[in-house]
PDB file of N, CA and C in Angstrom:
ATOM      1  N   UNK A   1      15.226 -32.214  32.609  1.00  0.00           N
ATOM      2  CA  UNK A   1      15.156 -31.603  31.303  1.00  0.00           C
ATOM      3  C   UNK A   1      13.938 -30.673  31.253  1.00  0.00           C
ATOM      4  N   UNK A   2      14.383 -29.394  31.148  1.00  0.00           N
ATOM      5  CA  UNK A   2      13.472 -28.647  30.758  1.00  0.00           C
ATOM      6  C   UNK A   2      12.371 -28.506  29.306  1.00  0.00           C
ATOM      7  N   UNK A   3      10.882 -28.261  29.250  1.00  0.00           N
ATOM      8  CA  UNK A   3      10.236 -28.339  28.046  1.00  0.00           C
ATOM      9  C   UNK A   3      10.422 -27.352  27.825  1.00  0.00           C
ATOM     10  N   UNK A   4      10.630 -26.860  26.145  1.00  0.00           N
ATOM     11  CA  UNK A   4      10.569 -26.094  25.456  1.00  0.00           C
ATOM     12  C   UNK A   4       9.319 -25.307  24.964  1.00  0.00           C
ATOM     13  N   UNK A   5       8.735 -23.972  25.232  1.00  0.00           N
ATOM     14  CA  UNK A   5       7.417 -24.106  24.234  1.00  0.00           C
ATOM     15  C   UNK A   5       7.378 -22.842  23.644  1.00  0.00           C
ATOM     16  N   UNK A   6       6.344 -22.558  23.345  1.00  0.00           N
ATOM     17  CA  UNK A   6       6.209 -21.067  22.023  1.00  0.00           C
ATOM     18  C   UNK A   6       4.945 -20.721  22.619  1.00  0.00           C
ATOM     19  N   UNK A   7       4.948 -19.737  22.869  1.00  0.00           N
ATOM     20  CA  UNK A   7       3.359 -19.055  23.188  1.00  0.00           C
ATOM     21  C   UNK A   7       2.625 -19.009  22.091  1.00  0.00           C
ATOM     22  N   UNK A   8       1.684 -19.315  22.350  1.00  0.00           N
ATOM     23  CA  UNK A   8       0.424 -19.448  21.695  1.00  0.00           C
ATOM     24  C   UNK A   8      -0.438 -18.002  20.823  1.00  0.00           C
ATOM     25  N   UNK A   9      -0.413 -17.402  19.653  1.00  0.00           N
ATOM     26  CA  UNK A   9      -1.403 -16.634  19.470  1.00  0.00           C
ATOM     27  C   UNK A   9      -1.949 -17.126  18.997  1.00  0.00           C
ATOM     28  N   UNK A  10      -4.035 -17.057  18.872  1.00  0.00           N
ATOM     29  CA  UNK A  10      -4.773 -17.085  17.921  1.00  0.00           C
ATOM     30  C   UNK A  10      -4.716 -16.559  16.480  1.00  0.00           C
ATOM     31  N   UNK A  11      -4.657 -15.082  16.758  1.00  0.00           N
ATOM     32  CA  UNK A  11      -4.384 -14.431  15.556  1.00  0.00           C
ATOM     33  C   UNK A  11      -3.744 -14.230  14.705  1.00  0.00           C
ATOM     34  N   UNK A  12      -2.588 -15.967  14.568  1.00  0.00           N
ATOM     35  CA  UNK A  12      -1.714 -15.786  13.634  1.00  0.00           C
ATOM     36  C   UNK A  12      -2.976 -17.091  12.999  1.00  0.00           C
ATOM     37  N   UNK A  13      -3.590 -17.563  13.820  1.00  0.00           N
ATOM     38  CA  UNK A  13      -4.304 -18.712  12.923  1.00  0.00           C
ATOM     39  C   UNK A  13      -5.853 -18.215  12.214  1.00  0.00           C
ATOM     40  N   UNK A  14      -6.270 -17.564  12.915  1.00  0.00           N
ATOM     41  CA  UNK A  14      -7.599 -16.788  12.531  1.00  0.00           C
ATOM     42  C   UNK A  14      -7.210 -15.888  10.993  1.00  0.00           C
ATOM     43  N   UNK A  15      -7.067 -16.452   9.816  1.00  0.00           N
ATOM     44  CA  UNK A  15      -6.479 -15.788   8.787  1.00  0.00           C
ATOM     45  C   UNK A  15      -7.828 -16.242   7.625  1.00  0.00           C
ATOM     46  N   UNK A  16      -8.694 -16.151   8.012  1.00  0.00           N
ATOM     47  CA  UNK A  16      -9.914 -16.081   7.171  1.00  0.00           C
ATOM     48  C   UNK A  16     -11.395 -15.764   7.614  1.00  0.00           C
ATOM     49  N   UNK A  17     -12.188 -14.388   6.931  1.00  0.00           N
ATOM     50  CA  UNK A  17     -12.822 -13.850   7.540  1.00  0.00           C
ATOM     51  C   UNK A  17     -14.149 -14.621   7.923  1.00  0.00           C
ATOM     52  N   UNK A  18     -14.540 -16.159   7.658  1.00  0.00           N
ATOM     53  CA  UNK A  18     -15.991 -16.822   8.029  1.00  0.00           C
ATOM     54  C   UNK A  18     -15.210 -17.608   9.599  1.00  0.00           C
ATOM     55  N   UNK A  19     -14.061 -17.656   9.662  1.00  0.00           N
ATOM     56  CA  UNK A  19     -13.336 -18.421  11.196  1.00  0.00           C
ATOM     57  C   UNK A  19     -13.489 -16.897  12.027  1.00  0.00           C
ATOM     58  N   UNK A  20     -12.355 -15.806  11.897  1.00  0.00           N
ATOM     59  CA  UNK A  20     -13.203 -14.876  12.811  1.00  0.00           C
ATOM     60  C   UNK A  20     -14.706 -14.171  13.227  1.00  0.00           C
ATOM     61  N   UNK A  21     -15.594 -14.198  11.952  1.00  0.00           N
ATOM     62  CA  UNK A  21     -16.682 -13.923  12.097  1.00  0.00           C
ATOM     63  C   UNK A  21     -17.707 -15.473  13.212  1.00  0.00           C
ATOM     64  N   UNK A  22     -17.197 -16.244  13.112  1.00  0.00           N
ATOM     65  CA  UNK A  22     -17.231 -17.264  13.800  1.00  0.00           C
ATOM     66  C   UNK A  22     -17.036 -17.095  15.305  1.00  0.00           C
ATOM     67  N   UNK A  23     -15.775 -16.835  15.477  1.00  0.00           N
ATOM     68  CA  UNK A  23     -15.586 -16.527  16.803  1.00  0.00           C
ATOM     69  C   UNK A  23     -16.186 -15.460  17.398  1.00  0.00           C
ATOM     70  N   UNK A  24     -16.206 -14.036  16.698  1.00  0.00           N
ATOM     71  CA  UNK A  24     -17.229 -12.992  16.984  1.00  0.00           C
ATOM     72  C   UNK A  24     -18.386 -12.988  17.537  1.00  0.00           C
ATOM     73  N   UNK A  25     -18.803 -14.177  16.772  1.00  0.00           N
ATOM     74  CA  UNK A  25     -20.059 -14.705  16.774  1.00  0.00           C
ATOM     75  C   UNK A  25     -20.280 -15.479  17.939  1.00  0.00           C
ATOM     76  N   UNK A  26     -19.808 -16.377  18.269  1.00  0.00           N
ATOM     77  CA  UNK A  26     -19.905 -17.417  19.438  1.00  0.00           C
ATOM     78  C   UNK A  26     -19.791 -16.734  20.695  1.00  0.00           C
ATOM     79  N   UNK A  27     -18.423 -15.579  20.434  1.00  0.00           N
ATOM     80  CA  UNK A  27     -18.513 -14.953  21.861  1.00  0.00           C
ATOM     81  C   UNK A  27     -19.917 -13.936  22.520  1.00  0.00           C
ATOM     82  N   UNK A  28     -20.494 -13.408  21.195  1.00  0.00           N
ATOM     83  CA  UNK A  28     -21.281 -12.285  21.274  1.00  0.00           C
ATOM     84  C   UNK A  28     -22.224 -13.612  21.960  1.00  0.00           C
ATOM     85  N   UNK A  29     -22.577 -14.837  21.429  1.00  0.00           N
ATOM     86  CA  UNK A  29     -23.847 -15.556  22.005  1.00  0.00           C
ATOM     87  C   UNK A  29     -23.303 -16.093  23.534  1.00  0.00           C
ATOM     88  N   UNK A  30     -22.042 -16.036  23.773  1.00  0.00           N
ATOM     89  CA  UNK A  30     -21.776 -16.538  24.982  1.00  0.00           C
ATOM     90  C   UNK A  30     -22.131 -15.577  26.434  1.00  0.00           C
ATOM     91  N   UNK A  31     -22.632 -14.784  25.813  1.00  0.00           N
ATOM     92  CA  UNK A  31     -23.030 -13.547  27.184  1.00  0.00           C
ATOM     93  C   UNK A  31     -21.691 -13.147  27.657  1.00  0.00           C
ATOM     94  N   UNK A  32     -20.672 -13.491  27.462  1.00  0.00           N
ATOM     95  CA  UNK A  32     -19.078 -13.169  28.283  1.00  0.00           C
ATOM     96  C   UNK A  32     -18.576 -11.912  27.505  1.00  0.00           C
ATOM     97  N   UNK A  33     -18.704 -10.842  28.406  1.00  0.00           N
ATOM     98  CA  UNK A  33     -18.075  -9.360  27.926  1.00  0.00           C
ATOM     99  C   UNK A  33     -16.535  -9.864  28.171  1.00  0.00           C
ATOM    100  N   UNK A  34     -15.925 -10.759  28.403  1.00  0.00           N
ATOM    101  CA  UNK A  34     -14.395 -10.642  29.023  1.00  0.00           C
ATOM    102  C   UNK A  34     -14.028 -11.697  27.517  1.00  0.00           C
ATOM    103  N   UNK A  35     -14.673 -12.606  27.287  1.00  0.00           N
ATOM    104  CA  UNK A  35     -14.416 -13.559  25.929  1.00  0.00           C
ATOM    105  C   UNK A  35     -14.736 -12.847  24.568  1.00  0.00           C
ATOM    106  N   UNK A  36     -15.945 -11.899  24.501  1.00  0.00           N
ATOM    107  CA  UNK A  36     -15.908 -10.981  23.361  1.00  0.00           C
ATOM    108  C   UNK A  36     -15.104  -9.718  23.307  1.00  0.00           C
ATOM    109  N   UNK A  37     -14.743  -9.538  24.742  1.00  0.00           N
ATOM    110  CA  UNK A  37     -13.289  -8.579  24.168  1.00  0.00           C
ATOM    111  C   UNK A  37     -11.791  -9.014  23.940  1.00  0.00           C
ATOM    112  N   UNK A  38     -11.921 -10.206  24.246  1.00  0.00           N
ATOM    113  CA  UNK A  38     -10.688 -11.105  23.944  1.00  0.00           C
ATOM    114  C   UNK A  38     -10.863 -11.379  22.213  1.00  0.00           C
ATOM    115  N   UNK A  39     -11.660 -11.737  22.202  1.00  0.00           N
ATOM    116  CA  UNK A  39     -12.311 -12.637  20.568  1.00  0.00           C
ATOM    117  C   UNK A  39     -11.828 -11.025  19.603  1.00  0.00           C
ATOM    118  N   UNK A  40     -12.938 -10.112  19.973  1.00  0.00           N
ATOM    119  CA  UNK A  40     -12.388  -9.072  18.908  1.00  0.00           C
ATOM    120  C   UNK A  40     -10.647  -8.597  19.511  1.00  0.00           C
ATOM    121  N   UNK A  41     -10.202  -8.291  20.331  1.00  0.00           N
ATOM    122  CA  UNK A  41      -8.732  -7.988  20.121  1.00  0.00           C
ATOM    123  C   UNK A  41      -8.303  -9.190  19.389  1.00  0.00           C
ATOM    124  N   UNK A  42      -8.035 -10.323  19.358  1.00  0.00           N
ATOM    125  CA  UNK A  42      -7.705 -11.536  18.632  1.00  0.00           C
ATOM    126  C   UNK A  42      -7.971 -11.221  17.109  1.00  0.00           C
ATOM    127  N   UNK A  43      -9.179 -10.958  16.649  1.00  0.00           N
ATOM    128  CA  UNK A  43      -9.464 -10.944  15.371  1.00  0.00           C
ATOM    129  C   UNK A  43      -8.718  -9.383  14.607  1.00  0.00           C
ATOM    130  N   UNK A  44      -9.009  -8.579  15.765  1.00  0.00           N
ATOM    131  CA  UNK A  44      -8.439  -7.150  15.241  1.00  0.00           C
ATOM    132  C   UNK A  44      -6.676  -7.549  15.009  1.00  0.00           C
ATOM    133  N   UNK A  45      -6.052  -8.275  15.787  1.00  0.00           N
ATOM    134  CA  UNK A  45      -4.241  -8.479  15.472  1.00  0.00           C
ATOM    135  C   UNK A  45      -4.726  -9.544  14.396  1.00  0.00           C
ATOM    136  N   UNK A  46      -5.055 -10.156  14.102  1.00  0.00           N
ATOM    137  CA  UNK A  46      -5.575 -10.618  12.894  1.00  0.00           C
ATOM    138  C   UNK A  46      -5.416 -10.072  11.785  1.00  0.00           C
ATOM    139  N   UNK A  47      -6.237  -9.082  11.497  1.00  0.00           N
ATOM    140  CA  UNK A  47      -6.634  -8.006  10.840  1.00  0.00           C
ATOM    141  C   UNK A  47      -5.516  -7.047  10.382  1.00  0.00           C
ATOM    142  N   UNK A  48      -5.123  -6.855  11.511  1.00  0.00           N
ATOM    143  CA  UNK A  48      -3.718  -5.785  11.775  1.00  0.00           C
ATOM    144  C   UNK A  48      -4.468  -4.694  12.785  1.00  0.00           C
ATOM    145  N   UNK A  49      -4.198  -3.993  13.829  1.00  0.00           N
ATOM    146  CA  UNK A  49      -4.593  -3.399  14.675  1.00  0.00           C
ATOM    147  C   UNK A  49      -4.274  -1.823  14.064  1.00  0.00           C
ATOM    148  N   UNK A  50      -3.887  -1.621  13.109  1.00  0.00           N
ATOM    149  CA  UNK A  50      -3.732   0.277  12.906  1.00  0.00           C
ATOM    150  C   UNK A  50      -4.676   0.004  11.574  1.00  0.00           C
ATOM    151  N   UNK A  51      -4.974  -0.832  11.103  1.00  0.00           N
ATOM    152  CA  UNK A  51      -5.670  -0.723   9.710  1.00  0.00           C
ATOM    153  C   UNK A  51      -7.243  -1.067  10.419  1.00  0.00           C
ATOM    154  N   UNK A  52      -7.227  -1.817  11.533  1.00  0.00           N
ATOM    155  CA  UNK A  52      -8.643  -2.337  12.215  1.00  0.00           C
ATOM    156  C   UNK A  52      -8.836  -0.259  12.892  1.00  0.00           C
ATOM    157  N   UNK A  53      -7.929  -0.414  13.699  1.00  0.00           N
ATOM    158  CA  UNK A  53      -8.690   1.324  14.232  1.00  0.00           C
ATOM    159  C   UNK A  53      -8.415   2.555  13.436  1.00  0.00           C
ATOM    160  N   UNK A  54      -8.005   2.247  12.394  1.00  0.00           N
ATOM    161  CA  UNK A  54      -8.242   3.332  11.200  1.00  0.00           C
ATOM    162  C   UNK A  54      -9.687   3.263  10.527  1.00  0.00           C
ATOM    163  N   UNK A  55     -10.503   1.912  10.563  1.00  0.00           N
ATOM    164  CA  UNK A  55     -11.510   2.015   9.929  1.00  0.00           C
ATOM    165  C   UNK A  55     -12.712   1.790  10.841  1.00  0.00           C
ATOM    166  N   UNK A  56     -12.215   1.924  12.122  1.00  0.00           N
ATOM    167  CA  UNK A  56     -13.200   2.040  12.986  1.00  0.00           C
ATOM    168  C   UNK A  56     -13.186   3.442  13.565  1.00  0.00           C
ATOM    169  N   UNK A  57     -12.600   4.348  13.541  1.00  0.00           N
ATOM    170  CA  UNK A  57     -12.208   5.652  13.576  1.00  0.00           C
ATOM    171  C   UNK A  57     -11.889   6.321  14.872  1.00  0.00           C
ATOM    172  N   UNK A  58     -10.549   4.733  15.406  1.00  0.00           N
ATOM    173  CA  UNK A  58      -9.779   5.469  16.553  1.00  0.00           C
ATOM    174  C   UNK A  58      -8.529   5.188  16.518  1.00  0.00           C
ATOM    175  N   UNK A  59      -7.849   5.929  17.131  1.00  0.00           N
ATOM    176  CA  UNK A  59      -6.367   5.614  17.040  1.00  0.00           C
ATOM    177  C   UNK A  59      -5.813   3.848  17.663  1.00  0.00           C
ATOM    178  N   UNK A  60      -4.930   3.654  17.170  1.00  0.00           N
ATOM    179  CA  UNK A  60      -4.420   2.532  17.445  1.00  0.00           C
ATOM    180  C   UNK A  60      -4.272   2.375  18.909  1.00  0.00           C
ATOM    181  N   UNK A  61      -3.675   3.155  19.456  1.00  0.00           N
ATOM    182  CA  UNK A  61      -3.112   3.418  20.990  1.00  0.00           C
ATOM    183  C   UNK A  61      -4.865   3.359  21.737  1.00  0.00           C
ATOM    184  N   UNK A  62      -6.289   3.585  21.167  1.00  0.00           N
ATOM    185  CA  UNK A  62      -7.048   4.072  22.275  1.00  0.00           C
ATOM    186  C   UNK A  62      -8.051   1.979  21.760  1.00  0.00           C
ATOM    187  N   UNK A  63      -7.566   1.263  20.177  1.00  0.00           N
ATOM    188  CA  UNK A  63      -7.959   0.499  19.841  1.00  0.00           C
ATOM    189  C   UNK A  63      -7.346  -0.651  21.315  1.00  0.00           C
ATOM    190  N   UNK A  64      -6.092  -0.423  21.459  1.00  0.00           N
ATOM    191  CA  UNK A  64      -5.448  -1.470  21.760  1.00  0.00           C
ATOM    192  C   UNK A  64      -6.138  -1.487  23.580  1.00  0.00           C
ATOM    193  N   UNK A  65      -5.852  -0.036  23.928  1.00  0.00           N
ATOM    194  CA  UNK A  65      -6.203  -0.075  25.304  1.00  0.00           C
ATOM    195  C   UNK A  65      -8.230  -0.665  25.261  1.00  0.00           C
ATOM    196  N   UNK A  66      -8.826  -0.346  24.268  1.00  0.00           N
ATOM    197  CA  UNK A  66     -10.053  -0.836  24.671  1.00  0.00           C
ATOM    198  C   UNK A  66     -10.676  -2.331  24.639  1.00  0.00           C
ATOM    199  N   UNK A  67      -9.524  -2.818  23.791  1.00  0.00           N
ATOM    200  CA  UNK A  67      -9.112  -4.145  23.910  1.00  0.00           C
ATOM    201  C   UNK A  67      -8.683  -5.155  24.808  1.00  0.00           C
ATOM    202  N   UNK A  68      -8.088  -4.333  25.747  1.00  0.00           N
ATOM    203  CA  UNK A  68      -7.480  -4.836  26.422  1.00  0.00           C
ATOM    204  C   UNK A  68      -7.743  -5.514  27.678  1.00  0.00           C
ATOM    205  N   UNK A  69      -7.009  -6.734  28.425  1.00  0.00           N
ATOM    206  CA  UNK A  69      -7.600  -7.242  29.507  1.00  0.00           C
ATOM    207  C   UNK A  69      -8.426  -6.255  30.219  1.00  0.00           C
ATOM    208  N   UNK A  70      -7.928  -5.254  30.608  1.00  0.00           N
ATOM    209  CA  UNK A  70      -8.578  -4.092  31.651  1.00  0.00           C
ATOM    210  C   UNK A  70      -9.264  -2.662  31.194  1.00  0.00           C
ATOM    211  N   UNK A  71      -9.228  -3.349  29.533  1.00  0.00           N
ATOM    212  CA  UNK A  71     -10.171  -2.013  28.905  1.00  0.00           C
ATOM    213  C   UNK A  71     -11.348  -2.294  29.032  1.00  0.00           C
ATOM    214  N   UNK A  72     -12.312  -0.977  28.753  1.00  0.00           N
ATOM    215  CA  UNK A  72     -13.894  -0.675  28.910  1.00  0.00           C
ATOM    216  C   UNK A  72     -14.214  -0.182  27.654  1.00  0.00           C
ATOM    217  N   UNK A  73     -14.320  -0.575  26.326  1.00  0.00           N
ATOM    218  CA  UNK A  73     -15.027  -0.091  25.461  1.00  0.00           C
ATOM    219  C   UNK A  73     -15.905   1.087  25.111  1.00  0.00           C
ATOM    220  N   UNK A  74     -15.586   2.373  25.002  1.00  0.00           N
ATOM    221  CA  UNK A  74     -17.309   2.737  24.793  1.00  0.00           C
ATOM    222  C   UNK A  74     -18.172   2.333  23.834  1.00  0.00           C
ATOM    223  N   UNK A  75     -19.251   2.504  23.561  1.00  0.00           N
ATOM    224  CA  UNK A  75     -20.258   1.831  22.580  1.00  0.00           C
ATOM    225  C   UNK A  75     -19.920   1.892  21.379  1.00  0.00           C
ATOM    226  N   UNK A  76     -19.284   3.222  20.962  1.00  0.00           N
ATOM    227  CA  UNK A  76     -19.153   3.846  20.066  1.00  0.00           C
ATOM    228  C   UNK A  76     -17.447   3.532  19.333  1.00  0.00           C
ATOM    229  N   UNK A  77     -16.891   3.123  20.118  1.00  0.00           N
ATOM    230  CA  UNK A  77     -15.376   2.026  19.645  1.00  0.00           C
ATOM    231  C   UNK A  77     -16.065   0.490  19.330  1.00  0.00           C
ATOM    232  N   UNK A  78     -16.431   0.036  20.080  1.00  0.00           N
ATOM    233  CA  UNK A  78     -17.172  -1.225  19.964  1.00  0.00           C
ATOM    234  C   UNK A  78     -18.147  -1.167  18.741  1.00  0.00           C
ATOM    235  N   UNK A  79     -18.987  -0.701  18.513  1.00  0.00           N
ATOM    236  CA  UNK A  79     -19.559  -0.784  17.001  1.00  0.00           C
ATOM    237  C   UNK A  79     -18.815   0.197  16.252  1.00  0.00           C
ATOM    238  N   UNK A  80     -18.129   0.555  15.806  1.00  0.00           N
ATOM    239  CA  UNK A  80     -16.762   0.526  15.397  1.00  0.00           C
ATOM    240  C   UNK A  80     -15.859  -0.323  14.980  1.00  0.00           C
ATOM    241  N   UNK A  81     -15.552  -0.848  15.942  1.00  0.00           N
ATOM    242  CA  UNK A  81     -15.041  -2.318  15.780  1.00  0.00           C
ATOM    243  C   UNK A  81     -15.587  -3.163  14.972  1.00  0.00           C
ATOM    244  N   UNK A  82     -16.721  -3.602  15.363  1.00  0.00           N
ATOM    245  CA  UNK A  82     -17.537  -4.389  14.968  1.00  0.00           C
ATOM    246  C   UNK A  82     -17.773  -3.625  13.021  1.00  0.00           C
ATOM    247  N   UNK A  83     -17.740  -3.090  12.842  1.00  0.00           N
ATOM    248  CA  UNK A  83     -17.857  -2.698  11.512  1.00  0.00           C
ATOM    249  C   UNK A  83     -16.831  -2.633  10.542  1.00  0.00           C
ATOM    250  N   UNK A  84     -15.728  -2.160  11.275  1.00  0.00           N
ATOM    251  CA  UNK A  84     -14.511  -2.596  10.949  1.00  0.00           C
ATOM    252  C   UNK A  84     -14.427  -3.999  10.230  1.00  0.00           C
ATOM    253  N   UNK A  85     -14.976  -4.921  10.958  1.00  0.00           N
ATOM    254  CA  UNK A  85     -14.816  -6.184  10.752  1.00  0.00           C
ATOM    255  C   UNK A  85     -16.216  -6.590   9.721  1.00  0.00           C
ATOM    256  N   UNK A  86     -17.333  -5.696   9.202  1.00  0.00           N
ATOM    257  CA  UNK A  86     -17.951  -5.662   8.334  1.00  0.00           C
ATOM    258  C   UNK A  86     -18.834  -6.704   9.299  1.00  0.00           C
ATOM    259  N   UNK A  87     -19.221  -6.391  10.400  1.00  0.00           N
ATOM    260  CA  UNK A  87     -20.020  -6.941  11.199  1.00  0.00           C
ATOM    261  C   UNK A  87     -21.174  -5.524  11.949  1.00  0.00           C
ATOM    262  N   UNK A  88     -22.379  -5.855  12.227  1.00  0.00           N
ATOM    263  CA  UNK A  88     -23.092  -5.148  13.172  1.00  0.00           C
ATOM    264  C   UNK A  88     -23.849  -6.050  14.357  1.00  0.00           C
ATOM    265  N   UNK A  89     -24.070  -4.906  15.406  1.00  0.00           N
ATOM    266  CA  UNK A  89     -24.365  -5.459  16.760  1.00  0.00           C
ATOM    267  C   UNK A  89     -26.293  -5.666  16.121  1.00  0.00           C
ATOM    268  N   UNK A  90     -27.053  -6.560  16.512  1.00  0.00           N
ATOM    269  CA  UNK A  90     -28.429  -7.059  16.634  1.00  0.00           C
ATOM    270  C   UNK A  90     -28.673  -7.039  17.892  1.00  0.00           C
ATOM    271  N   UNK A  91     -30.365  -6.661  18.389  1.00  0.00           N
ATOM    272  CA  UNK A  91     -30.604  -6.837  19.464  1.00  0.00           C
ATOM    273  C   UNK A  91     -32.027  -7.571  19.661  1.00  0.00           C
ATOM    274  N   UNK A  92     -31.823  -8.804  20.223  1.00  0.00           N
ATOM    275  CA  UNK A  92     -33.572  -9.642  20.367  1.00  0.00           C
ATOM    276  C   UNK A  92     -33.636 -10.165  21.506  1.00  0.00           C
ATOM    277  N   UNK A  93     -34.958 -10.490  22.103  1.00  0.00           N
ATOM    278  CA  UNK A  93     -35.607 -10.894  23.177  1.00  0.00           C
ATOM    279  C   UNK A  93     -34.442 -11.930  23.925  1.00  0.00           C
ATOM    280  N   UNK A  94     -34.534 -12.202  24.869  1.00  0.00           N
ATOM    281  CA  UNK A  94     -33.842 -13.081  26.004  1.00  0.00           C
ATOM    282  C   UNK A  94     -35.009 -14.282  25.610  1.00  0.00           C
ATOM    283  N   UNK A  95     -34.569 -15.339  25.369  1.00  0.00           N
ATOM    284  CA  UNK A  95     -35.344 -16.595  25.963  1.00  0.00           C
ATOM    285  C   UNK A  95     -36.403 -16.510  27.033  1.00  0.00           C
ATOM    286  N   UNK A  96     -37.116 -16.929  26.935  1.00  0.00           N
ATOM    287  CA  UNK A  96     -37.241 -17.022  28.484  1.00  0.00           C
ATOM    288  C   UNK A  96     -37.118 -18.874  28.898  1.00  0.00           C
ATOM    289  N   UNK A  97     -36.680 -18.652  30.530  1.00  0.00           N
ATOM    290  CA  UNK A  97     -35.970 -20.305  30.688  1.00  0.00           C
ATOM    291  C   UNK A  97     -36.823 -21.316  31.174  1.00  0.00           C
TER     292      UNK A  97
END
């Protein structure tokens, strides 16, 4: 007998903005560029992805590819993004260990 299953999205569950700002958040502290571009594409289909790169001021088609497993962000989509989502990037000292 074969199992039955349903793929999994986040972004049908991420439907309130202190849970994605959450995740935003955790990924940005996790040092992982591959988990914070997962986290914001997640939150952006969330969001809706033509209303997220309409107010970050790129087309949907250049939102999705910079999103994407094998996209590269420029700075300037990325805080973008990030504002979109009524978030900004901070920058402070490294620990030291």
């Amino acid at each position: 007998m074969t199992l039955e299953t349903t793929p999994f999205d986040a972004a049908q569950y991420l439907d309130d903005e202190q849970s994605q700002n959450e995740l935003i958040a955790d990924a940005m502290a996790s040092g992982d560029l591959s988990y914070l571009k997962n986290a914001m594409n997640t939150v952006a289909r969330a969001r809706g992805m033509t209303a997220v790169a309409s107010q970050a001021g790129v087309t949907r088609d250049t939102l999705y590819k910079a999103l994407s497993e094998t996209g590269d962000p420029k700075l300037s989509t990325f805080t973008g993004v990030l504002k979109a989502f009524g978030l900004k990037m901070t920058v402070e000292p490294i620990e030291a260990a």
